[in-house]
C-alpha atoms as a PDB file:
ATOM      1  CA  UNK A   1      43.792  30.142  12.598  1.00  0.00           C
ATOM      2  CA  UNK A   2      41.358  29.292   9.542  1.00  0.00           C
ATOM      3  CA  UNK A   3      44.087  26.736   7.902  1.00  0.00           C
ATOM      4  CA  UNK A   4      43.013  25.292  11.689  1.00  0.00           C
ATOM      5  CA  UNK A   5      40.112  25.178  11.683  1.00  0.00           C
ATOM      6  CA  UNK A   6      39.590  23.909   8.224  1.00  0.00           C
ATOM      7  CA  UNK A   7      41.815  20.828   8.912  1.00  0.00           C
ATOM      8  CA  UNK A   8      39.760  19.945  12.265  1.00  0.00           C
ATOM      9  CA  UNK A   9      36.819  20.408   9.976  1.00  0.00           C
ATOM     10  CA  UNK A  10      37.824  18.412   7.163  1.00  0.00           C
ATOM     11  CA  UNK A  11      39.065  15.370   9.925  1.00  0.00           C
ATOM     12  CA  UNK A  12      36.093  15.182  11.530  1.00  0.00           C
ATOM     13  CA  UNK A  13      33.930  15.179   7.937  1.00  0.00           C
ATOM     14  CA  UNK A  14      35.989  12.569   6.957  1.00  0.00           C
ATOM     15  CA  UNK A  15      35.856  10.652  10.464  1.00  0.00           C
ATOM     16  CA  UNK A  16      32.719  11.061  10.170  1.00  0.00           C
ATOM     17  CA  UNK A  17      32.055   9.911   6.409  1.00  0.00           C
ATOM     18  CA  UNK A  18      33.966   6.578   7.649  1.00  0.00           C
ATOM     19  CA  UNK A  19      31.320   5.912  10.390  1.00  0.00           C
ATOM     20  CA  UNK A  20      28.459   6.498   8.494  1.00  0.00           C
ATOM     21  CA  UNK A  21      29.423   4.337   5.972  1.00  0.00           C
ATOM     22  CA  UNK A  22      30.390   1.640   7.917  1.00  0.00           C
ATOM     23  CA  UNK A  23      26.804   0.028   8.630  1.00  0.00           C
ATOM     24  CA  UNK A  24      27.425   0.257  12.730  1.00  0.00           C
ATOM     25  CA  UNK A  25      25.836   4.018  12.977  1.00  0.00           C
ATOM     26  CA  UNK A  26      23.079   4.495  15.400  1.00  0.00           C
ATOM     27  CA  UNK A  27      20.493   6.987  16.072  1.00  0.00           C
ATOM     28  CA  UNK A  28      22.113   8.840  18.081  1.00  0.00           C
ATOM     29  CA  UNK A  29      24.916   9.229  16.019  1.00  0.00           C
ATOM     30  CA  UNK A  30      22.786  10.494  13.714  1.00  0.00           C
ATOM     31  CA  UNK A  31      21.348  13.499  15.806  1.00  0.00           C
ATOM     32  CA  UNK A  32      25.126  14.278  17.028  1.00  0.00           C
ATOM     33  CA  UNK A  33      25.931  14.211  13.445  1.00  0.00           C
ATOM     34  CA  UNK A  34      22.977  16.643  12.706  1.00  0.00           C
ATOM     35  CA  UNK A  35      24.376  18.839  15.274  1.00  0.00           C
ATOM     36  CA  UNK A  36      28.127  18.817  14.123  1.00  0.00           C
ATOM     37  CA  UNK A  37      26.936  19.916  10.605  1.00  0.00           C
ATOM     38  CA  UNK A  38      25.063  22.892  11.868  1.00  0.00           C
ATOM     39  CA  UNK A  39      27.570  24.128  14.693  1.00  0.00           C
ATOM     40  CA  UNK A  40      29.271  25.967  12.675  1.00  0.00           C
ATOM     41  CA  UNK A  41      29.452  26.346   8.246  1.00  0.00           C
ATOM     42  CA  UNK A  42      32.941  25.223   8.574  1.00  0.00           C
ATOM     43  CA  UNK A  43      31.746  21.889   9.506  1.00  0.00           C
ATOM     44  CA  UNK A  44      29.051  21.490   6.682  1.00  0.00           C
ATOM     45  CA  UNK A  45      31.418  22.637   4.038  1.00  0.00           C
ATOM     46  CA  UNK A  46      34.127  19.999   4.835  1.00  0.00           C
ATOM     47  CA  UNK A  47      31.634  17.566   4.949  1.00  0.00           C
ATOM     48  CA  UNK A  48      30.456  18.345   1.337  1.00  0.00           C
ATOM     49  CA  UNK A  49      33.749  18.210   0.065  1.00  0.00           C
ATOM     50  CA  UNK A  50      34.190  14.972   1.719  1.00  0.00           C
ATOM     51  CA  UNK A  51      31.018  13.464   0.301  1.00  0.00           C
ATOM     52  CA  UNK A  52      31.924  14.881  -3.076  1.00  0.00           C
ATOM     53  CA  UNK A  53      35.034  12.800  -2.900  1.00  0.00           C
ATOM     54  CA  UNK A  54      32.856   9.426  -1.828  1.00  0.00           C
ATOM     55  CA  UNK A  55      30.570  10.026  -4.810  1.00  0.00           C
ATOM     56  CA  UNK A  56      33.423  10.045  -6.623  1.00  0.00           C
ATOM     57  CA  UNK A  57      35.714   7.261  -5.139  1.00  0.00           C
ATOM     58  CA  UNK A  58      33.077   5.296  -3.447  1.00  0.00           C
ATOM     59  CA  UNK A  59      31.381   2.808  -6.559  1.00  0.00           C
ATOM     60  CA  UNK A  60      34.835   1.975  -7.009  1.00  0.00           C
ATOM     61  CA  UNK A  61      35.351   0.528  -3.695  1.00  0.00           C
ATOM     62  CA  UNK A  62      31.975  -0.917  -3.417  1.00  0.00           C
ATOM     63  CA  UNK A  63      32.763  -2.556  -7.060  1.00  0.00           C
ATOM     64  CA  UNK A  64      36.433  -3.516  -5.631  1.00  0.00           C
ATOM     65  CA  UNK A  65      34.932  -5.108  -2.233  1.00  0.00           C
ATOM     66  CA  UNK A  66      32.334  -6.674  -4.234  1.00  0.00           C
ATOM     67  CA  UNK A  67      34.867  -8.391  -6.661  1.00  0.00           C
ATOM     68  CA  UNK A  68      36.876  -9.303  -3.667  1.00  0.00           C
ATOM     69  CA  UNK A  69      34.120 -10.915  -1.738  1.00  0.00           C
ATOM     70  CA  UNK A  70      33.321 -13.128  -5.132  1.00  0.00           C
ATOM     71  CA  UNK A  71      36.457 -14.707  -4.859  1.00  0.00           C
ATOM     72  CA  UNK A  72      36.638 -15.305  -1.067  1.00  0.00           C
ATOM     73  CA  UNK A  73      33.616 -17.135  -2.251  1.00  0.00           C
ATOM     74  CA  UNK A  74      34.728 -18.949  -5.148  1.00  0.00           C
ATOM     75  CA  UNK A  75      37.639 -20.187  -2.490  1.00  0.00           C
ATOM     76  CA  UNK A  76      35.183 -21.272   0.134  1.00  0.00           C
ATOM     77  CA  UNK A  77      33.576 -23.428  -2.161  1.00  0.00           C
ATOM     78  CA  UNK A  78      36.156 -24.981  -3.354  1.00  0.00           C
ATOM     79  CA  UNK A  79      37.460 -25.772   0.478  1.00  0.00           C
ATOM     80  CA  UNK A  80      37.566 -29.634   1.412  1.00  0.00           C
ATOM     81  CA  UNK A  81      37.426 -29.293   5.121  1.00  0.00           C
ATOM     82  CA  UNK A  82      35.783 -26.897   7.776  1.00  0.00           C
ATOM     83  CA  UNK A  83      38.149 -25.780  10.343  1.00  0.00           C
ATOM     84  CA  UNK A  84      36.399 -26.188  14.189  1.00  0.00           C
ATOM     85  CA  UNK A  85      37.241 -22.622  14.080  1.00  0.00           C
ATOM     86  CA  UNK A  86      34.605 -21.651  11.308  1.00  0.00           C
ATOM     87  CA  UNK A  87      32.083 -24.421  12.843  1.00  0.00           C
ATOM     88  CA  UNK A  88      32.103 -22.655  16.306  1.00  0.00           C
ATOM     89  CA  UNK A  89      31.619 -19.239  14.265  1.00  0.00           C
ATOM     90  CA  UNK A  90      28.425 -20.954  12.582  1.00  0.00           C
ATOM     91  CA  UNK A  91      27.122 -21.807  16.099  1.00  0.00           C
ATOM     92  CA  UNK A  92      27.674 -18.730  17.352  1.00  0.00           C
ATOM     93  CA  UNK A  93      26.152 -17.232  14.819  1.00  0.00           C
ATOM     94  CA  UNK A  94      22.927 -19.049  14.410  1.00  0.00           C
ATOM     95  CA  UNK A  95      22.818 -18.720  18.186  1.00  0.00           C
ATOM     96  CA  UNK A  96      22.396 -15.506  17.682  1.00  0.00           C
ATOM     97  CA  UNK A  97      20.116 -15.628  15.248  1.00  0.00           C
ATOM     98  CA  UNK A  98      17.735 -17.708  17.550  1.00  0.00           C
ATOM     99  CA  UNK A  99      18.488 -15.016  20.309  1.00  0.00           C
ATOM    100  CA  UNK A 100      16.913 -12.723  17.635  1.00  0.00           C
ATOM    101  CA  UNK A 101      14.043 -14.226  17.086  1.00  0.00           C
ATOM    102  CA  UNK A 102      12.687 -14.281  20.398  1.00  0.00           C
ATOM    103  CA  UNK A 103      13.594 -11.013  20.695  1.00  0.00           C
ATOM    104  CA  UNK A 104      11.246 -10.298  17.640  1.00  0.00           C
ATOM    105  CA  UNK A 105       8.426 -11.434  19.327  1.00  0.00           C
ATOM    106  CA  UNK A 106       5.602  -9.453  20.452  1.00  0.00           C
ATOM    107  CA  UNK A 107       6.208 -10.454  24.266  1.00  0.00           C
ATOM    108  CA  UNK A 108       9.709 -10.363  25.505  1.00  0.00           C
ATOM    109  CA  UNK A 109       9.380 -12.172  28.945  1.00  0.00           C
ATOM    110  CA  UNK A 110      11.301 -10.405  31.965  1.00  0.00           C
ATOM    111  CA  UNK A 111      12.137  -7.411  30.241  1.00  0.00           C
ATOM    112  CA  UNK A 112      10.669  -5.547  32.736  1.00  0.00           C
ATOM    113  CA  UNK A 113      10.741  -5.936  36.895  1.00  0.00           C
ATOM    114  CA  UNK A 114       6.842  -5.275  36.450  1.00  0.00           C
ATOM    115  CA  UNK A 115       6.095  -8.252  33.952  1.00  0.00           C
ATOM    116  CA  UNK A 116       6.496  -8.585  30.203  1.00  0.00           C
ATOM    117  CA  UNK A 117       7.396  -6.188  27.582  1.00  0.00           C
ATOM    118  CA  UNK A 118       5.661  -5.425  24.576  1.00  0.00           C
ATOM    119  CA  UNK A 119       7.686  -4.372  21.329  1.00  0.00           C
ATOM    120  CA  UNK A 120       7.493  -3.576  18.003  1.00  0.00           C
ATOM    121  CA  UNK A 121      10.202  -3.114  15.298  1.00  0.00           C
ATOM    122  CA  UNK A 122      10.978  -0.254  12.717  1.00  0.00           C
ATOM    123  CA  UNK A 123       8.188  -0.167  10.566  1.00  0.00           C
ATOM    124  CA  UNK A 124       5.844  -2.892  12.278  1.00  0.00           C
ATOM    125  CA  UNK A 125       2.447  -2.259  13.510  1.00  0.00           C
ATOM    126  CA  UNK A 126       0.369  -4.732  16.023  1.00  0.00           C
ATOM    127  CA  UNK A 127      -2.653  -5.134  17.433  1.00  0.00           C
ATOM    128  CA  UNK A 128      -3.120  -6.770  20.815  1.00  0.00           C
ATOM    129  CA  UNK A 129      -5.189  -7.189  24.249  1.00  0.00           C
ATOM    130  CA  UNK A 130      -2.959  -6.672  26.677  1.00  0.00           C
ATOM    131  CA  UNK A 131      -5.617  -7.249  29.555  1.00  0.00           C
ATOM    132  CA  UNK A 132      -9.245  -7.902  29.711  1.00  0.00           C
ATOM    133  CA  UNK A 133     -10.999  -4.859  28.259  1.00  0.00           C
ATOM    134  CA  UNK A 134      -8.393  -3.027  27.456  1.00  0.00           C
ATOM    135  CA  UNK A 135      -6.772  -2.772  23.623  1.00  0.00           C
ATOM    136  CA  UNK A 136      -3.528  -1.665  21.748  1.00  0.00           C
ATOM    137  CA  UNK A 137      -2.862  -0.839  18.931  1.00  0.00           C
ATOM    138  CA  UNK A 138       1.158  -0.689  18.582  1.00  0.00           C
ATOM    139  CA  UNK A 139       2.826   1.862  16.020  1.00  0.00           C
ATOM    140  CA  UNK A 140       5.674   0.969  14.496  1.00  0.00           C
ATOM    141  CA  UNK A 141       9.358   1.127  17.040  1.00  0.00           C
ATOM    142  CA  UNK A 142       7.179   1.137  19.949  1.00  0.00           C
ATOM    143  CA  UNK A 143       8.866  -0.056  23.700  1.00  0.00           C
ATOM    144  CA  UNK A 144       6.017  -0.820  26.310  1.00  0.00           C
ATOM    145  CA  UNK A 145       6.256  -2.137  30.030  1.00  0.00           C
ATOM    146  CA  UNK A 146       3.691  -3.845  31.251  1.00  0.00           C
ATOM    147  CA  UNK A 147       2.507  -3.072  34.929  1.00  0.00           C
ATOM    148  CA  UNK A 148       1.531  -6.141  36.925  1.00  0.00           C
ATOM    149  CA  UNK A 149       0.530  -6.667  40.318  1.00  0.00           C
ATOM    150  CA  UNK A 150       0.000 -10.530  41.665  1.00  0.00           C
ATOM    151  CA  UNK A 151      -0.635 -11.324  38.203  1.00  0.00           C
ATOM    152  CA  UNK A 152      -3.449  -8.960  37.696  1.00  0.00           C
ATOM    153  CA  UNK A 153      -2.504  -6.180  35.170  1.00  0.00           C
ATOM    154  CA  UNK A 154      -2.860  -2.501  36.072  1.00  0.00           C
ATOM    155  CA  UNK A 155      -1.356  -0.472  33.692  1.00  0.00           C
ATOM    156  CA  UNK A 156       1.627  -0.200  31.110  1.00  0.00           C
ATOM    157  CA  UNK A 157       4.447   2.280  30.915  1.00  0.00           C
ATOM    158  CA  UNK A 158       5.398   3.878  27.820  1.00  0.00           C
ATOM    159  CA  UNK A 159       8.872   4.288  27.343  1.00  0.00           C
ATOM    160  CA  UNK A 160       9.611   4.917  23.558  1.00  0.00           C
ATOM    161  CA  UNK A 161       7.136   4.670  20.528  1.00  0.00           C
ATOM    162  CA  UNK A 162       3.215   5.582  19.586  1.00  0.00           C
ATOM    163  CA  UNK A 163       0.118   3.166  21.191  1.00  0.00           C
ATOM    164  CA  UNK A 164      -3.793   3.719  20.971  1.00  0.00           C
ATOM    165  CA  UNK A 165      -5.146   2.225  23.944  1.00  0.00           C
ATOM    166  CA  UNK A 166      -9.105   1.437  24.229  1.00  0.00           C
ATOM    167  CA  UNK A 167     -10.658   0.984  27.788  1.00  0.00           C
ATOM    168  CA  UNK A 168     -13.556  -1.455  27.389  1.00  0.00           C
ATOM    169  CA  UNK A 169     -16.801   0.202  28.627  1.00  0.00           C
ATOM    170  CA  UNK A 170     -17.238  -2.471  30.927  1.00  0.00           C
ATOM    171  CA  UNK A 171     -13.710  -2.786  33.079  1.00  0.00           C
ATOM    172  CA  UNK A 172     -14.157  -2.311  36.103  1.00  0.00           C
ATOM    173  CA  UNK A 173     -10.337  -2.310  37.327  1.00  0.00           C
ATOM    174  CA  UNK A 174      -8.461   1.539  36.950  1.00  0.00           C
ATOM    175  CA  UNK A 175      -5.686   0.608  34.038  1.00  0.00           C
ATOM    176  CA  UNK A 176      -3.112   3.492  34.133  1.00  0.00           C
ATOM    177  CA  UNK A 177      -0.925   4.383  31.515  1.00  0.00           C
ATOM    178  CA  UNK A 178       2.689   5.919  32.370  1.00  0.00           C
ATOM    179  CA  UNK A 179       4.079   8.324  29.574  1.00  0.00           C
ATOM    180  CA  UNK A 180       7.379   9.713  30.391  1.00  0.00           C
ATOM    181  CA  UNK A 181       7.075  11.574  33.583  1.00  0.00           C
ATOM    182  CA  UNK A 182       3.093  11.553  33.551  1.00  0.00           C
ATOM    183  CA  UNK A 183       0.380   9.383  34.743  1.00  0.00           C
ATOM    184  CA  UNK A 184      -2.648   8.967  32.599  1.00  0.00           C
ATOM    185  CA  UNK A 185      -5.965   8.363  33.908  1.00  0.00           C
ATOM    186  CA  UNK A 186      -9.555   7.180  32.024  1.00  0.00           C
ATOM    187  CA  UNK A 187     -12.864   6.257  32.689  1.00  0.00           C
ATOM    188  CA  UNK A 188     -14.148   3.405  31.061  1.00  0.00           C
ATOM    189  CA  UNK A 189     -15.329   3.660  27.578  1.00  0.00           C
ATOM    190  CA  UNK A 190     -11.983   6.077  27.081  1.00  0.00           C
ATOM    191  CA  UNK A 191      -9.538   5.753  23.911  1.00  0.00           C
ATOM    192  CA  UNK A 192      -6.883   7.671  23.600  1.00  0.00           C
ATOM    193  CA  UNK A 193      -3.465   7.731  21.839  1.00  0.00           C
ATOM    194  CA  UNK A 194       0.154   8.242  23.751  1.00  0.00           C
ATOM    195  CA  UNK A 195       3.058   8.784  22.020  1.00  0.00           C
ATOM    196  CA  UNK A 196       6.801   9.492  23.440  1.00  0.00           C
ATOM    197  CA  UNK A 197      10.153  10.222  21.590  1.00  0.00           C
ATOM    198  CA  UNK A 198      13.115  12.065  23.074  1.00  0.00           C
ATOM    199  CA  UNK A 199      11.348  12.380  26.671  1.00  0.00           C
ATOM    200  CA  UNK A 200       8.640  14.554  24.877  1.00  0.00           C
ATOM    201  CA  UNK A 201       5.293  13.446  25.204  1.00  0.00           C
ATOM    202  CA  UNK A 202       1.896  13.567  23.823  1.00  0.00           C
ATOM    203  CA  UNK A 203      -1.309  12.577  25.150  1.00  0.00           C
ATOM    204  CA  UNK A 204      -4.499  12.527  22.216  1.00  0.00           C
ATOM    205  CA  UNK A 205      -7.788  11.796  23.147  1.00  0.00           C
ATOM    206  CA  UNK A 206     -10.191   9.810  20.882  1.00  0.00           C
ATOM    207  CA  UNK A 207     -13.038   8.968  23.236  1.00  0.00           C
ATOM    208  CA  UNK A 208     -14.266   9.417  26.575  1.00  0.00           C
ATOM    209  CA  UNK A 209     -12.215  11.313  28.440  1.00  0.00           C
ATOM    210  CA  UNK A 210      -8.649  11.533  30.626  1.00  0.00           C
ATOM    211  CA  UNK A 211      -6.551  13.102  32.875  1.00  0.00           C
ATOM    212  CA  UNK A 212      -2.833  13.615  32.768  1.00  0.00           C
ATOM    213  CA  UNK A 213      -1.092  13.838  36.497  1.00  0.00           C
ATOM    214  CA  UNK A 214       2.185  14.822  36.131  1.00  0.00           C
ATOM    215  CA  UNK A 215       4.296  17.042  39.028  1.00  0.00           C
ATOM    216  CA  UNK A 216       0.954  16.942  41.225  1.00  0.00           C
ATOM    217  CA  UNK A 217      -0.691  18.733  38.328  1.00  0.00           C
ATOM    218  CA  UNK A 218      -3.989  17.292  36.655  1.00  0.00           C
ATOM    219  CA  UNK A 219      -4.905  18.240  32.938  1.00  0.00           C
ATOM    220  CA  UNK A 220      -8.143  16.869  31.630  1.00  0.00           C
ATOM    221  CA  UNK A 221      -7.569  15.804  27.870  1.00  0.00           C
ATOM    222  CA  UNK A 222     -11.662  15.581  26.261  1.00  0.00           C
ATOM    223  CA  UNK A 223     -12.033  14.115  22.549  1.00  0.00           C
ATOM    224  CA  UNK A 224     -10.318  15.799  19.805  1.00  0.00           C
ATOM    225  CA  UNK A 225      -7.655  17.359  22.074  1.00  0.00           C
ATOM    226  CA  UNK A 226      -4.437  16.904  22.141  1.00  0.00           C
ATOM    227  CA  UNK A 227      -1.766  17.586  25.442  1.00  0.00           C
ATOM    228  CA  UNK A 228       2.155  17.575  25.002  1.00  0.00           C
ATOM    229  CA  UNK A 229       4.726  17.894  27.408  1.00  0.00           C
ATOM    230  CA  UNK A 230       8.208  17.363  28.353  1.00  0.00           C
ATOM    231  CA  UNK A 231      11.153  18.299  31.429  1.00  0.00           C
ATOM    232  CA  UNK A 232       9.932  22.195  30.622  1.00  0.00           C
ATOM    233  CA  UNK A 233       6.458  21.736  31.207  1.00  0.00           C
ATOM    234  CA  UNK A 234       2.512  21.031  30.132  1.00  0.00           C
ATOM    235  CA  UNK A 235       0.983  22.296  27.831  1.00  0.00           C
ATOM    236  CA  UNK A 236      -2.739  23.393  27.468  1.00  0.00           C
ATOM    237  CA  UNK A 237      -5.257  20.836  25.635  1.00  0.00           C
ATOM    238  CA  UNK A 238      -5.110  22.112  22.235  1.00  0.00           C
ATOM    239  CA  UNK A 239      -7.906  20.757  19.336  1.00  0.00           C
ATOM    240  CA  UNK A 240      -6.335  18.565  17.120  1.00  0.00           C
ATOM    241  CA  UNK A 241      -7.724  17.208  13.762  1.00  0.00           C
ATOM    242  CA  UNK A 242      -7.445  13.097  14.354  1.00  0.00           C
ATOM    243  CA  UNK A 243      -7.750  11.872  11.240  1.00  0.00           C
ATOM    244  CA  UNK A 244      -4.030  13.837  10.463  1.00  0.00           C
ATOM    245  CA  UNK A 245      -2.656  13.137  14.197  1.00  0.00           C
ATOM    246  CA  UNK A 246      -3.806   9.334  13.723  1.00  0.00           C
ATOM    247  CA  UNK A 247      -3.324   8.630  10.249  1.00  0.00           C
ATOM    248  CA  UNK A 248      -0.333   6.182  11.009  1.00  0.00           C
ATOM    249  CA  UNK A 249      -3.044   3.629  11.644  1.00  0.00           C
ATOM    250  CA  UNK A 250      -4.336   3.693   8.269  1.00  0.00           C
ATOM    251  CA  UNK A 251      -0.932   3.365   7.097  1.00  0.00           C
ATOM    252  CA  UNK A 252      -0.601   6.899   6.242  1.00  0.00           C
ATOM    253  CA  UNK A 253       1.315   9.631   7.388  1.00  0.00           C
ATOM    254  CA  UNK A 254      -0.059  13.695   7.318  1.00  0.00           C
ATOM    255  CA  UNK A 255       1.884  16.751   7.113  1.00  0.00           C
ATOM    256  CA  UNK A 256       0.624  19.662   7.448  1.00  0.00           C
ATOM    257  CA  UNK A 257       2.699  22.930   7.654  1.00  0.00           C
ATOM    258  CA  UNK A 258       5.439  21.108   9.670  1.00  0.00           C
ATOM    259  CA  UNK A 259       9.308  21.849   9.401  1.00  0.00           C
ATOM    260  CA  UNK A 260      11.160  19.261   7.347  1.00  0.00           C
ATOM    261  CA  UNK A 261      13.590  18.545   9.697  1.00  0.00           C
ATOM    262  CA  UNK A 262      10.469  17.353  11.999  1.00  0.00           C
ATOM    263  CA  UNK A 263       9.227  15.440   8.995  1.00  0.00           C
ATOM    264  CA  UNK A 264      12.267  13.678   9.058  1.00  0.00           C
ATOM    265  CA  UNK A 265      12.927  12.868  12.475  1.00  0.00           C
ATOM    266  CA  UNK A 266       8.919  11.489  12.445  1.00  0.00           C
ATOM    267  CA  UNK A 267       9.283   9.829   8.919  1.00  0.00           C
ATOM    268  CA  UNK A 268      13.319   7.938  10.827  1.00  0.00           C
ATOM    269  CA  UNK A 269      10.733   5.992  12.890  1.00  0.00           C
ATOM    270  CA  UNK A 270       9.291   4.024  10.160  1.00  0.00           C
ATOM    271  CA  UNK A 271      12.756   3.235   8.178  1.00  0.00           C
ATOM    272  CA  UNK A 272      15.494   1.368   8.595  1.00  0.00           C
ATOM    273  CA  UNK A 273      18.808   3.037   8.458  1.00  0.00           C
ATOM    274  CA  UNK A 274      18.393   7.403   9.003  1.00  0.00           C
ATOM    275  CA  UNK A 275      17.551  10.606   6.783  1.00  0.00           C
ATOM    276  CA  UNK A 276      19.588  13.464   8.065  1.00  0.00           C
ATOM    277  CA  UNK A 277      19.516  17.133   7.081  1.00  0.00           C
ATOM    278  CA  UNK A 278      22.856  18.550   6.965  1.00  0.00           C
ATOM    279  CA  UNK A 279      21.588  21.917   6.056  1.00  0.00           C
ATOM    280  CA  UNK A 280      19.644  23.899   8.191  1.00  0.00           C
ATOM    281  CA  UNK A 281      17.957  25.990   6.023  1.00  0.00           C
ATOM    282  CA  UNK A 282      15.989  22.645   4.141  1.00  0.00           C
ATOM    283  CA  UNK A 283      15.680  21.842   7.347  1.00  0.00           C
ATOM    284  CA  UNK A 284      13.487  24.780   8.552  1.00  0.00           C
ATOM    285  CA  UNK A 285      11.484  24.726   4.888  1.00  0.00           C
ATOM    286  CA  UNK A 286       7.669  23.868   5.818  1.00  0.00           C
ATOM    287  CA  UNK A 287       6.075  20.919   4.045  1.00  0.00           C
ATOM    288  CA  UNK A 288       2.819  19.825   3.149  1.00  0.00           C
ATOM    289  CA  UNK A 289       3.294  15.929   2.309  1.00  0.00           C
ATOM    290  CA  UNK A 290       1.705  13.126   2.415  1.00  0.00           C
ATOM    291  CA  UNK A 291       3.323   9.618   2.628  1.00  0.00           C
ATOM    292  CA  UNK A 292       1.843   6.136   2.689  1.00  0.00           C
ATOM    293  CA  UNK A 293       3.951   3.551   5.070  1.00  0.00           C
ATOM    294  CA  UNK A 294       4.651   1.764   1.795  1.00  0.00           C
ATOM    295  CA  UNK A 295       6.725   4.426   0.069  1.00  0.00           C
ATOM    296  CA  UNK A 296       9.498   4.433   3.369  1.00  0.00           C
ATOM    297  CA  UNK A 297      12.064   2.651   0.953  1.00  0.00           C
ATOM    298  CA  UNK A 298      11.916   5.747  -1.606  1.00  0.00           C
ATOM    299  CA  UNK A 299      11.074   8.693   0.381  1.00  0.00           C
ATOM    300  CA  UNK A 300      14.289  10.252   0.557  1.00  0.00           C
ATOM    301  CA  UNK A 301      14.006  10.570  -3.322  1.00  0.00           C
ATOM    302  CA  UNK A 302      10.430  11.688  -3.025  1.00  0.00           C
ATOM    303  CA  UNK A 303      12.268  14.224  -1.110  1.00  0.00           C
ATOM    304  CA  UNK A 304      14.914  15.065  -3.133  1.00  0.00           C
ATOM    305  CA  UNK A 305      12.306  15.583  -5.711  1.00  0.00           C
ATOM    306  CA  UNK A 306      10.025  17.733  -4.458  1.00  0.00           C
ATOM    307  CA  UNK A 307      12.427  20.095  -2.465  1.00  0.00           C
ATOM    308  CA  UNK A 308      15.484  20.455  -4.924  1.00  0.00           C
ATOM    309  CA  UNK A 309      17.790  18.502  -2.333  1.00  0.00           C
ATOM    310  CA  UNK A 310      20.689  16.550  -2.972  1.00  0.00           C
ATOM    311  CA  UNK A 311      20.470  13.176  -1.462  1.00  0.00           C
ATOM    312  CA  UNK A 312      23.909  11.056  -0.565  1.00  0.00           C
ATOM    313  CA  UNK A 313      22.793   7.480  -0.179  1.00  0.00           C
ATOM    314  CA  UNK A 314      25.152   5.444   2.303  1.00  0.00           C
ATOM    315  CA  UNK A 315      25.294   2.083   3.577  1.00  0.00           C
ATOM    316  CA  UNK A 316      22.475   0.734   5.946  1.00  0.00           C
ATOM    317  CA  UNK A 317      20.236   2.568   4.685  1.00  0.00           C
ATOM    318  CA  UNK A 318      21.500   6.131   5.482  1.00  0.00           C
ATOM    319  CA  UNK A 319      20.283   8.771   3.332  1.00  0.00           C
ATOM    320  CA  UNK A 320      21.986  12.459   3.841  1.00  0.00           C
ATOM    321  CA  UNK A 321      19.897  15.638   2.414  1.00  0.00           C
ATOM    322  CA  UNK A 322      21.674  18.819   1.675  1.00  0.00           C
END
């Protein structure tokens, strides 16, 4: 059976190698590619060995392709006509490229049955009133749904990212924030950050003071606490030093004792492409780091560096640590 299960391994390594590599991997793929490495060593092994044979074999094929695409080049230029089939495919494209565009805009009309949507992309921050007296500040991948009723905004739902919202001292109007299967309550004068990935959630209080309703329970978050929850449950308020918790909005990011496979997963949020850990033991290794927003391009080599791993750099910015 292990000549078996070696060849199913060493398949699905290089199946997998091909996807990665291909530019068209998502996050998700990522985390069920995290997951195939550590079900079983099996897995991880044939993976290495297939990775040892890209090192190898794969700046030859970039170099080839490269070469190759010079010439297609050379040969376009060179063409005396435009077919109507390569005008239509400019069209489309640069309709696209509009479509993008809007899409890249802080307010993405109709997103929502509620209203508007607020976004951000991978590494962008923003700062915005979103209704009178009440302020966000954005973190970087952030999805927000704004909550209107006959024009008059109430509240905002929080379905993916990282938001400090500030209640004006003198708003009169409730403004509730939804967090995934929570409702968040202030007073005015309250600040507070929210922050939800993978249906967990965390509530952070700056200011003032809230209350988290969720399953007809209410926890009262007070400054300098911090409440996270997910499908298993809430947690107690637990004190939380703000200047780490919060240090995204300085452009920073604090870790303090953390796992590095959580590292990762928080550092994925600010970069383009994905880190993964394919070995479960680095993953598990604590770290004390600290990162600055402007050292996302390098900081799987700052990695690397300071943990002994070996980093595989693929296309699309995909970076795999073993």
């Amino acid at each position: 059976m292990e000549p078996l299960h070696r060849h199913d391994s060493d398949s699905q390594a290089h199946a997998w190698l091909v996807h990665l590599t291909s530019g068209t991997a998502t996050r998700s793929d990522g985390e069920a590619f995290r997951l195939w490495c550590t079900a079983r060593p099996e897995n991880a092994e044939a993976f290495a060995r297939a990775r040892a044979l890209w090192e190898v074999l794969g700046p030859a094929a970039a170099l080839r392709a490269h070469e190759r695409g010079a010439r297609e080049q050379a040969r376009a230029r060179h063409a005396v006509r435009v077919s109507r089939r390569a005008f239509l495919g400019g069209a489309v494209a640069a309709s696209i490229a509009g479509l993008l565009m809007v899409r890249s805009d802080v307010f993405t009309r109709g997103s929502t049955p509620d209203g508007r949507g607020l976004r951000t992309r991978v590494g962008e921050q923003k700062r915005i009133t979103v209704a009178p007296g009440v302020d966000l500040e954005m973190n970087t991948d952030t999805d927000i749904a704004v909550r209107e009723r006959g024009g008059v905004v109430t509240g905002m739902h929080l379905r993916q990212g990282e938001a400090v919202v500030r209640i004006d001292a003198g708003r009169k109007d409730p403004f509730v924030v939804e967090v995934a299967d929570g409702r968040l309550f202030s007073a005015p004068g309250a600040s507070f950050a929210v922050r939800c990935a993978d249906d967990a959630a965390t509530v952070t209080c700056l200011g003032g003071q809230a209350v988290i309703n969720r399953a007809g329970t209410n926890v009262p978050v007070k400054p300098s606490q911090q409440v996270a929850f997910d499908a298993n449950g809430i947690g107690a308020a637990m004190a939380v030093n703000l200047d780490t918790a919060l240090a995204w909005r300085e452009r920073v990011l604090i870790y303090d004792n953390q796992p590095l496979a959580d590292v990762v997963a928080d550092i994925n949020r600010y970069r383009p492409g994905r880190i993964v850990i394919t070995d479960h033991a680095l993953g598990e290794r604590r770290v004390h780091a600290r990162f600055t927003l402007d050292q996302m391009g390098e900081v799987a080599t700052l990695i690397q560096d300071a943990y002994g791993a070996h980093a595989t750099h693929l296309p699309g910015g995909w970076v795999l640590l073993s």
